[in-house]
C-alpha atoms as a PDB file:
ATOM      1  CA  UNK A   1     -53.055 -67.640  14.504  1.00  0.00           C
ATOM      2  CA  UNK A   2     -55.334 -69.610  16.242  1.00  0.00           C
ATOM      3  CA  UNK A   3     -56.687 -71.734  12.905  1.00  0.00           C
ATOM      4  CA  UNK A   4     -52.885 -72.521  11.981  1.00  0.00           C
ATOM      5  CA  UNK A   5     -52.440 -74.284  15.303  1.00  0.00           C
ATOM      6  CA  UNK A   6     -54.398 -77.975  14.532  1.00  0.00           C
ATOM      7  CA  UNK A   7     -52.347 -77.536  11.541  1.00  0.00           C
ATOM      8  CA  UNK A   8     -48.945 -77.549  13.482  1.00  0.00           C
ATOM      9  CA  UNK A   9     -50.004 -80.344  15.415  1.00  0.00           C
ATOM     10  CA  UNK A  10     -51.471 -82.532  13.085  1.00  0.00           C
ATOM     11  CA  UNK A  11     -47.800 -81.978  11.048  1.00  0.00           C
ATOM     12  CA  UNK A  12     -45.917 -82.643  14.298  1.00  0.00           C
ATOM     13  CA  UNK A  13     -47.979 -85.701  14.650  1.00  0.00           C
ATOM     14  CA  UNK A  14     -48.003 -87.027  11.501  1.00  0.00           C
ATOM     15  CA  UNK A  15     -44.167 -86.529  11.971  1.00  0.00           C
ATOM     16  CA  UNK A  16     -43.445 -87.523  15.026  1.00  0.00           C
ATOM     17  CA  UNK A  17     -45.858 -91.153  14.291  1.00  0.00           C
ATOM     18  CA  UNK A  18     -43.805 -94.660  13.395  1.00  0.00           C
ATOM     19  CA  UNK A  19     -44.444 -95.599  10.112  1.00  0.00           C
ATOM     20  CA  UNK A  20     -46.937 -98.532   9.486  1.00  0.00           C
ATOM     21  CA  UNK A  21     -45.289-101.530   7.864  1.00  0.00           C
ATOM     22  CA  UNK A  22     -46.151-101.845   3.504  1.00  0.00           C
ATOM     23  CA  UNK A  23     -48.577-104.633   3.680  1.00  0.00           C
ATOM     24  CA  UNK A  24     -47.041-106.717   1.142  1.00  0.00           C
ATOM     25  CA  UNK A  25     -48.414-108.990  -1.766  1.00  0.00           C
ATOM     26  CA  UNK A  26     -51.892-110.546  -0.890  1.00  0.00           C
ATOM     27  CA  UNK A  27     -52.082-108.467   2.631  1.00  0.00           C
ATOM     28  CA  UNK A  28     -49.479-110.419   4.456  1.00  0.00           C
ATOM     29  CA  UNK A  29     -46.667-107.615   5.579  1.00  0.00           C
ATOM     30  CA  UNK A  30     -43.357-107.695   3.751  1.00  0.00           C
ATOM     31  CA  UNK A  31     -44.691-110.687   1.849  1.00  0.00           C
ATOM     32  CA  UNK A  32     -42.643-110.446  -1.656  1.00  0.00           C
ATOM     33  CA  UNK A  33     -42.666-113.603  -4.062  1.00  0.00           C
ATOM     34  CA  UNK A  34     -40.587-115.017  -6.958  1.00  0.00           C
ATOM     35  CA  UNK A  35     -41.133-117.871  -9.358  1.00  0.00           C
ATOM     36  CA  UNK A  36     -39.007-119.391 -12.149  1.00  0.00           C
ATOM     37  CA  UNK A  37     -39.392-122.175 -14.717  1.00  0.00           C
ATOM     38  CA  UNK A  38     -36.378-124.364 -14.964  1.00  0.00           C
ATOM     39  CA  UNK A  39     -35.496-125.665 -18.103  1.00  0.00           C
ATOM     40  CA  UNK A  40     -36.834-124.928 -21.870  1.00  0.00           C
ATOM     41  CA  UNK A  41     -39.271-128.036 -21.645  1.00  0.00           C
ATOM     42  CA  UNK A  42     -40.451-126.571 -18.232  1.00  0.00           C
ATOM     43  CA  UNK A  43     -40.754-129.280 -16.711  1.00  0.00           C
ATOM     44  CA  UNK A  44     -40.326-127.919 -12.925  1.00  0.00           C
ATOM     45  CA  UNK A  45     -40.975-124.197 -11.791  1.00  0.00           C
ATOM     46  CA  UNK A  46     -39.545-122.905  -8.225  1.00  0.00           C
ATOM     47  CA  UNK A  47     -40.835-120.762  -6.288  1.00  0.00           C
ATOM     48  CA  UNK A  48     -39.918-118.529  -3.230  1.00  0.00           C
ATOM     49  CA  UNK A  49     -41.658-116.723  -0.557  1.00  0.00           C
ATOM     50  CA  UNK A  50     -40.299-114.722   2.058  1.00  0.00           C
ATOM     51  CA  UNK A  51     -42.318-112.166   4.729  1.00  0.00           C
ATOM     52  CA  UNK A  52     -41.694-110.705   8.142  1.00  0.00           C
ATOM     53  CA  UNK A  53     -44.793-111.414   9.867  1.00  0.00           C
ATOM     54  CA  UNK A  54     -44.582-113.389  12.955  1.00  0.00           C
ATOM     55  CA  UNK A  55     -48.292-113.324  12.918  1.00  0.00           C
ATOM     56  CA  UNK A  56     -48.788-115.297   9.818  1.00  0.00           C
ATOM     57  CA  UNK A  57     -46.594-119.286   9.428  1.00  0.00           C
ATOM     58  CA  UNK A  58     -46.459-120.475   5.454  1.00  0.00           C
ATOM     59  CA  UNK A  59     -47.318-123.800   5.840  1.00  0.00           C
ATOM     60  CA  UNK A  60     -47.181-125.166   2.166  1.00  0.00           C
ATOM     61  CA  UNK A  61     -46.654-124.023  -1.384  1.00  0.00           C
ATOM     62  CA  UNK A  62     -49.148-125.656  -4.350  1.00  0.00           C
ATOM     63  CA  UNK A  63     -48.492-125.171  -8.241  1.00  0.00           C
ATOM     64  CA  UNK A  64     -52.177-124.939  -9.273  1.00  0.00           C
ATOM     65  CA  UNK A  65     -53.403-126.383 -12.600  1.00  0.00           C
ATOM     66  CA  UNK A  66     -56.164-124.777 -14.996  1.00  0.00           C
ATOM     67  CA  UNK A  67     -58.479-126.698 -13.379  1.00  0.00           C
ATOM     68  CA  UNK A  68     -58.060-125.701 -10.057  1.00  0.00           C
ATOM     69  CA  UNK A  69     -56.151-129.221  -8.948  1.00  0.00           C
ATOM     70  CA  UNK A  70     -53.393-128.116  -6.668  1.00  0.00           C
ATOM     71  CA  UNK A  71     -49.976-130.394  -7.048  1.00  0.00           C
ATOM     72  CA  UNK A  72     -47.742-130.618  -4.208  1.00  0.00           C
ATOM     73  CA  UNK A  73     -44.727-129.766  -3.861  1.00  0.00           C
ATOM     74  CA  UNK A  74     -41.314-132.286  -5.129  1.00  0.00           C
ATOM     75  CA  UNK A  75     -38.929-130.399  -2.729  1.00  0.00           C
ATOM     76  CA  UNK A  76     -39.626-127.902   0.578  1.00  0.00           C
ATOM     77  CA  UNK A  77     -36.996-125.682   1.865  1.00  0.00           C
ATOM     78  CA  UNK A  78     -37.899-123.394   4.793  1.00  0.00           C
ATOM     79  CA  UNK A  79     -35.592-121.349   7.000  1.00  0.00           C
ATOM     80  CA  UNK A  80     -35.859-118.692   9.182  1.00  0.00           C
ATOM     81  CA  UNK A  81     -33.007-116.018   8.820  1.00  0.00           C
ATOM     82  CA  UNK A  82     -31.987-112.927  11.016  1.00  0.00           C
ATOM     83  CA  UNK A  83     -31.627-109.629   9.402  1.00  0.00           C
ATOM     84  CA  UNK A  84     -28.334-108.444   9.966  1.00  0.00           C
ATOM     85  CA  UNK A  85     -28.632-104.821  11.345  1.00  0.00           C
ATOM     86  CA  UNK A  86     -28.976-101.639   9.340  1.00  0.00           C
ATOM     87  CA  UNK A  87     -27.279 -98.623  10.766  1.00  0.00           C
ATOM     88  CA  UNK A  88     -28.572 -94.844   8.821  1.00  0.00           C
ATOM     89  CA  UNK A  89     -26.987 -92.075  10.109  1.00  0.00           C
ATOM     90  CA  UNK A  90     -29.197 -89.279  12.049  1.00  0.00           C
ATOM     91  CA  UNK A  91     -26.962 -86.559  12.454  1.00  0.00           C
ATOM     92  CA  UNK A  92     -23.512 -85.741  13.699  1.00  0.00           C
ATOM     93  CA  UNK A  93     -21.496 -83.760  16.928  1.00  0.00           C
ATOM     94  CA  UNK A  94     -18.777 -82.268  16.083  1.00  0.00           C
ATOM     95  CA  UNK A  95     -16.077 -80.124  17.303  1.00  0.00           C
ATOM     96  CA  UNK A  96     -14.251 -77.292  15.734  1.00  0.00           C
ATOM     97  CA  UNK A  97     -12.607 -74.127  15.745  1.00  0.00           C
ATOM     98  CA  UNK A  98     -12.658 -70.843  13.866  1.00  0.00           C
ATOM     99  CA  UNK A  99     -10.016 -67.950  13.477  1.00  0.00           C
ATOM    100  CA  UNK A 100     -10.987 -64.493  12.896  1.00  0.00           C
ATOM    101  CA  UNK A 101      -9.177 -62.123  10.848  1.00  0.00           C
ATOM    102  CA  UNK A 102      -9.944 -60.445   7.054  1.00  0.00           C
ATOM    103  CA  UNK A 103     -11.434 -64.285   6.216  1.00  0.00           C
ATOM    104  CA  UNK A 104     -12.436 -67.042   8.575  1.00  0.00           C
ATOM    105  CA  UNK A 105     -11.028 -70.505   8.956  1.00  0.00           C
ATOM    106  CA  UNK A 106     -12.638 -73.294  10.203  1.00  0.00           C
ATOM    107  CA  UNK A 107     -11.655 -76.817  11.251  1.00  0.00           C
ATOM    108  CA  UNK A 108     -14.183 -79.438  12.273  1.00  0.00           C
ATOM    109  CA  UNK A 109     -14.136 -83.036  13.042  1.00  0.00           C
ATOM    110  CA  UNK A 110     -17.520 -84.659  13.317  1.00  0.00           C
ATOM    111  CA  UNK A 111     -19.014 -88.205  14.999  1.00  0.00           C
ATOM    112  CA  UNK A 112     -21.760 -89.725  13.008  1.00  0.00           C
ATOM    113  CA  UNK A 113     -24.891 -90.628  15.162  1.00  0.00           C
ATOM    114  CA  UNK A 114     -25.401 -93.969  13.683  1.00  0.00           C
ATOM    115  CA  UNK A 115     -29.144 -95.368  14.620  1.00  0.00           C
ATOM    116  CA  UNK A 116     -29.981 -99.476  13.851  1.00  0.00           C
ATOM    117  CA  UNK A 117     -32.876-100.723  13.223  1.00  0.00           C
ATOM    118  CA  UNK A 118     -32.031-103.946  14.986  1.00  0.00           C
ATOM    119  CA  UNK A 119     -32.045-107.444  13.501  1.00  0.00           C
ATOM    120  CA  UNK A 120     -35.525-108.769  11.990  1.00  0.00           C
ATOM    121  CA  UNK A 121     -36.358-112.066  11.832  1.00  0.00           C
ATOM    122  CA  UNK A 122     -36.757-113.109   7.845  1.00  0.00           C
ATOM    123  CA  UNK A 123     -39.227-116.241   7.189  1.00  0.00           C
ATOM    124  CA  UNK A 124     -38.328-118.010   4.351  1.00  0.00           C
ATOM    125  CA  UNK A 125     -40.126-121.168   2.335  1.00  0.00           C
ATOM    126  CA  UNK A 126     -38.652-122.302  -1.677  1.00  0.00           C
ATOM    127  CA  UNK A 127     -40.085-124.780  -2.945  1.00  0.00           C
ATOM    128  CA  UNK A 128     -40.016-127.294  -6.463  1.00  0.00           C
ATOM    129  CA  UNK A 129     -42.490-128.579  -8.396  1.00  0.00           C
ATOM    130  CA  UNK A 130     -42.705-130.935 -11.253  1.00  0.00           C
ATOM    131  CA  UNK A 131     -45.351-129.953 -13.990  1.00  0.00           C
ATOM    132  CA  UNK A 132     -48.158-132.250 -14.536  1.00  0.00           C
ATOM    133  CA  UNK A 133     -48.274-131.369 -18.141  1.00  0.00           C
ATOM    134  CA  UNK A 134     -45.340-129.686 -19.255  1.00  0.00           C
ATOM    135  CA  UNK A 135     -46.711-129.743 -23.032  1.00  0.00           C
ATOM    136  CA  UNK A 136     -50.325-127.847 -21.524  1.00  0.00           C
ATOM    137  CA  UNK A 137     -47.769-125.451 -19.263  1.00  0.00           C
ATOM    138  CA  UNK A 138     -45.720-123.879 -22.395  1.00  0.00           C
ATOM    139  CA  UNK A 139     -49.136-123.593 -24.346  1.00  0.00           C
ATOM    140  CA  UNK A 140     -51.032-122.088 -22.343  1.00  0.00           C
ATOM    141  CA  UNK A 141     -49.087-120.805 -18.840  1.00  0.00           C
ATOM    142  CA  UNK A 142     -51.827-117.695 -18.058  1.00  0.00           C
ATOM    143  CA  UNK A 143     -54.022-120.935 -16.119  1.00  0.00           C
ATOM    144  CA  UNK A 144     -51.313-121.879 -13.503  1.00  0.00           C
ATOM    145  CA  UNK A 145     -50.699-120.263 -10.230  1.00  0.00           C
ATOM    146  CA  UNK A 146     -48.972-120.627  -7.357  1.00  0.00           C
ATOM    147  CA  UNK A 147     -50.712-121.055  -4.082  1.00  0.00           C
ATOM    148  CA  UNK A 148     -49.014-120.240  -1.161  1.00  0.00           C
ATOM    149  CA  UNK A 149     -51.178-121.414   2.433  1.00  0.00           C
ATOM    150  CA  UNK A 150     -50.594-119.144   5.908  1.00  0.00           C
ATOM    151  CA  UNK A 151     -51.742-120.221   8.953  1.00  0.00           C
ATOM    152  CA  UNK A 152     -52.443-117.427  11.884  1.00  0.00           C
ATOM    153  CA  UNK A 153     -52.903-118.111  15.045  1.00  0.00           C
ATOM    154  CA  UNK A 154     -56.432-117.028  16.517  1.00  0.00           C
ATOM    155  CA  UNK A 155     -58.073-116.194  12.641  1.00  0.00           C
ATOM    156  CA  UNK A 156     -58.614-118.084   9.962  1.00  0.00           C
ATOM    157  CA  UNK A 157     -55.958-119.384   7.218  1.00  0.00           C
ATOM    158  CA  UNK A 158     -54.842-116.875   4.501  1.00  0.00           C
ATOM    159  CA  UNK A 159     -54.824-118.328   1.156  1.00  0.00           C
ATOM    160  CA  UNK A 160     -52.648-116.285  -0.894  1.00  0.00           C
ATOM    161  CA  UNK A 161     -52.565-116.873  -5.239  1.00  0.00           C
ATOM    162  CA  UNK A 162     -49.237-115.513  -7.790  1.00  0.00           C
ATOM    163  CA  UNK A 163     -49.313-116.478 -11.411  1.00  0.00           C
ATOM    164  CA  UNK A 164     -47.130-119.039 -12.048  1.00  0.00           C
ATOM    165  CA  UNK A 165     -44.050-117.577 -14.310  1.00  0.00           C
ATOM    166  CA  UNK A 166     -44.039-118.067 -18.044  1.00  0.00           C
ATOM    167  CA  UNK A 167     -41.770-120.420 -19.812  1.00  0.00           C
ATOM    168  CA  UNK A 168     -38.720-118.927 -21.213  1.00  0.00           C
ATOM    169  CA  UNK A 169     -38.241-116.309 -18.264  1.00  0.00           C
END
């Protein structure tokens, strides 16, 4: 009896802990990117980022060449966007009634306990490009990425790299 008791309470607090936030493309938490090319000649891609960290402020997007050259943005659009609450449900009261006799009866009506998460702040940056080389892009897109530069408060700058999407997609 004695040996199943850490085993209880390591369940219970395992249980019982919050869960730790996914950490999110390149370490940055609820970091998730997109990318697109526009146009068959791909001649600009877009991109999006959008994270939750307060800790962490995208300060530019670069689409980055083959060669390393980073080319600056055409277009910038950042916002910052609240979450509109989630509600789950985490149980329900109820109150009913039961009559006896040779089968039983019952009639119920329950209340949800409805739990939110509260609003979360979203940060948002899309941003436009123009190609350099559109011809060098469709030939050979595996080279280009997108570079997407965070800046944290008291640690240094996060550089974060996505391939750039393929043409066609």
């Amino acid at each position: 009896m004695k040996a199943f008791a850490p085993l209880v309470l390591a369940a219970l607090a395992g249980a019982c802990a919050p869960p730790s936030p996914p950490p999110g493309e390149g370490g940055i938490p609820y970091l998730a990117t997109s990318a697109r090319v526009i146009g068959p000649e791909a001649l600009y891609v877009e991109a999006e980022a959008v994270h939750r960290s307060r800790f962490h402020r995208l300060e530019r997007m670069t689409l980055v060449d083959p060669r390393g050259r980073e080319h600056p943005a055409v277009e910038t659009r950042a916002d910052t966007v609240t979450t509109v609450p989630a509600g789950y449900p985490a149980g329900a009261i109820g109150v009913g009634a039961v009559s006896g006799g040779p089968s039983f009866v019952g009639v119920g009506i329950g209340f949800p306990i409805v739990v939110s998460d509260g609003g979360r702040l979203l940060f948002r940056m899309r941003a436009t490009f123009r190609v350099p080389d559109p011809r060098a892009y469709r030939r050979e897109p595996i080279g280009w990425r997108i570079r997407l530069h965070f800046a944290r408060k008291e640690a240094p700058p996060v550089v974060v790299d996505r391939p750039a999407p393929f043409p066609g997609t």
